[in-house]
C-alpha atoms as a PDB file:
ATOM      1  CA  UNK A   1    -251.938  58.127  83.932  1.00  0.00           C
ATOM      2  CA  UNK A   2    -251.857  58.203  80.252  1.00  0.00           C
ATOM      3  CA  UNK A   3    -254.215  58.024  77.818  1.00  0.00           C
ATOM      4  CA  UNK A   4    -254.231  54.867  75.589  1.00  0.00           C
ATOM      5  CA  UNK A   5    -254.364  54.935  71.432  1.00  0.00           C
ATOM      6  CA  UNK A   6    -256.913  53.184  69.932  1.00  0.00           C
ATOM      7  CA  UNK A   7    -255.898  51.540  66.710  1.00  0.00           C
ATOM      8  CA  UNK A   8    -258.395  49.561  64.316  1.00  0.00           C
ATOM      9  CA  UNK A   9    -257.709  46.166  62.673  1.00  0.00           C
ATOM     10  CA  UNK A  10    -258.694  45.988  59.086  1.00  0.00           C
ATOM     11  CA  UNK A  11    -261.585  43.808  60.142  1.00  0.00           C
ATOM     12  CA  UNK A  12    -262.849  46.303  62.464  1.00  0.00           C
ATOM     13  CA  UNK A  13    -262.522  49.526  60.400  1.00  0.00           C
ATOM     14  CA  UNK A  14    -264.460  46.992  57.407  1.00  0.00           C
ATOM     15  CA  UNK A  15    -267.114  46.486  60.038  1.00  0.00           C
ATOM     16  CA  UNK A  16    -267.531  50.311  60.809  1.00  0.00           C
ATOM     17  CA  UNK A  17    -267.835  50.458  57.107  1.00  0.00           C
ATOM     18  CA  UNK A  18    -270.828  48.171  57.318  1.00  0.00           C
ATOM     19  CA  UNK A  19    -273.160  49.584  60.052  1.00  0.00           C
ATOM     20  CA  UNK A  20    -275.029  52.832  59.298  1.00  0.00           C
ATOM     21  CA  UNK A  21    -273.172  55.642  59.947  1.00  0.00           C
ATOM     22  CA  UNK A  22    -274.894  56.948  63.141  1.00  0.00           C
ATOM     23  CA  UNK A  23    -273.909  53.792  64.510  1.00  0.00           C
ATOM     24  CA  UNK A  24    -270.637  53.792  63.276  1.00  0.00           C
ATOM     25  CA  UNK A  25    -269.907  57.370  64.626  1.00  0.00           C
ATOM     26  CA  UNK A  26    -271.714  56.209  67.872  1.00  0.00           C
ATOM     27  CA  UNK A  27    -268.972  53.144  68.375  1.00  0.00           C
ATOM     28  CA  UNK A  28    -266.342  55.711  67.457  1.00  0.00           C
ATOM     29  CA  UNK A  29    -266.968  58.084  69.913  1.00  0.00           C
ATOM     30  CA  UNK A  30    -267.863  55.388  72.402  1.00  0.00           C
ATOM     31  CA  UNK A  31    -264.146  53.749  72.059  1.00  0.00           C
ATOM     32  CA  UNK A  32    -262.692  57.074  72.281  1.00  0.00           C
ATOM     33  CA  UNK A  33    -264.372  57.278  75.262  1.00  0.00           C
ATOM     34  CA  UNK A  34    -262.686  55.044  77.104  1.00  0.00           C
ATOM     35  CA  UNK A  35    -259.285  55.412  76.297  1.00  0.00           C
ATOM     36  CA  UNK A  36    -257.920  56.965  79.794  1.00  0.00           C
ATOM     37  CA  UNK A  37    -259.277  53.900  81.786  1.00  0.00           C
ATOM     38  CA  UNK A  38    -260.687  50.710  79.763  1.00  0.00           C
ATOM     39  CA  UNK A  39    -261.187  48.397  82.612  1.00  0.00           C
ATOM     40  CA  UNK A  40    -264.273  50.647  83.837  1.00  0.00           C
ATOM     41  CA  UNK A  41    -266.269  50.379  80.867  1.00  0.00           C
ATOM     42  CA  UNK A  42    -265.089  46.892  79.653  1.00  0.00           C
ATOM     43  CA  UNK A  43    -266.000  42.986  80.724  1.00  0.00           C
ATOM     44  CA  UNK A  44    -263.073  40.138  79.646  1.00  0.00           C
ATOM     45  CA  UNK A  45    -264.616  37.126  77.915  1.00  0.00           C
ATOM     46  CA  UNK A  46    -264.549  33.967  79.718  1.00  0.00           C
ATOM     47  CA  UNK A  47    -263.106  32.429  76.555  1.00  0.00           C
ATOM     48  CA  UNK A  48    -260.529  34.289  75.599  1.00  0.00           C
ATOM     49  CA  UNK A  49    -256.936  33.048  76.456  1.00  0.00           C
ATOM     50  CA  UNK A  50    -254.964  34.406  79.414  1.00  0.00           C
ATOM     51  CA  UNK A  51    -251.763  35.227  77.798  1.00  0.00           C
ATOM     52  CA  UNK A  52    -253.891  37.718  75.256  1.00  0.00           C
ATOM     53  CA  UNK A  53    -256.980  38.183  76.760  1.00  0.00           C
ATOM     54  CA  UNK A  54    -260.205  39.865  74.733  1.00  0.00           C
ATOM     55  CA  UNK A  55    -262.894  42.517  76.414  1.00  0.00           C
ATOM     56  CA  UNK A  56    -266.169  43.147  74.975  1.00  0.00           C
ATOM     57  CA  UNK A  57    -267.455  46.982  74.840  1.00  0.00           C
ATOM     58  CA  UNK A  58    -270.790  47.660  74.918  1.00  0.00           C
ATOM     59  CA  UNK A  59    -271.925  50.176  72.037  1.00  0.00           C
ATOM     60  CA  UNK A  60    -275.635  49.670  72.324  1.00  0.00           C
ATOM     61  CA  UNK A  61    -278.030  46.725  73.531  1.00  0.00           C
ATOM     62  CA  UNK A  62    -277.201  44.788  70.771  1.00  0.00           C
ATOM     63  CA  UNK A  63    -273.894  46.188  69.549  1.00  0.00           C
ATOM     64  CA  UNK A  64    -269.870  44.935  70.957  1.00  0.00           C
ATOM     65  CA  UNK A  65    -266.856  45.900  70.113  1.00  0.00           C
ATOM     66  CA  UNK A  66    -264.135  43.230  71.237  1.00  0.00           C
ATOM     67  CA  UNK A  67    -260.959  45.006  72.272  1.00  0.00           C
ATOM     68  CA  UNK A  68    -257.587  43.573  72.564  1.00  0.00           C
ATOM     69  CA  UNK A  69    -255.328  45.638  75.578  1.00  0.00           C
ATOM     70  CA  UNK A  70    -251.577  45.984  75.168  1.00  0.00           C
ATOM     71  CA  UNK A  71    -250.835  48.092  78.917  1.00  0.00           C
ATOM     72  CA  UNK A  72    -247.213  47.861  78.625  1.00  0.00           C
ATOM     73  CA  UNK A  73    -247.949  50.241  75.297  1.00  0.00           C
ATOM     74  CA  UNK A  74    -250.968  52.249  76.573  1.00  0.00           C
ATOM     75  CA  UNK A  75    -252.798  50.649  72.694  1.00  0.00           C
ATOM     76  CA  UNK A  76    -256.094  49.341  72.437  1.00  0.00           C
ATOM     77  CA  UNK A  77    -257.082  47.564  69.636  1.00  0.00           C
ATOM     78  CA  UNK A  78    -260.311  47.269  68.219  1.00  0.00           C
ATOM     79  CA  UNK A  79    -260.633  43.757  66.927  1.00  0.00           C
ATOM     80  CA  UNK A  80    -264.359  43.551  66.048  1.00  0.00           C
ATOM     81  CA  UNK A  81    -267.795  45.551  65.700  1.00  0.00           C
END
């Protein structure tokens, strides 16, 4: 199976800008992570709609990244930090 591509919203590559940078290099490298199977690492929110479902990621105890999956692409997105 393929990898997937990670791409960044504005909002989230704004966020990264905000946290310190270990953490921001930790979320990086955490997403990156993932990328050859996302459902392992990932949980769905109960809220999120069906058609376009979001996952949370967690980065550290108190640190998410919500991720948006587009399989019929391989992309991730990364929606929020």
């Amino acid at each position: 199976m393929s990898a997937y591509q990670v791409r960044y919203t504005s909002r989230a590559r704004q966020d990264l800008r905000k946290l310190p940078l270990d953490l921001a290099q930790k979320s990086i490298t955490k997403i990156d992570e993932i990328k050859a199977d996302p459902y392992q690492f990932i949980k769905k929110l109960k809220a999120s709609n069906p058609n376009h479902p979001v996952y949370s990621l967690r980065i550290r105890r108190d640190v998410r990244a919500l991720l948006s999956i587009h399989d019929a692409v391989l992309i991730i997105h990364v929606l929020e930090i």
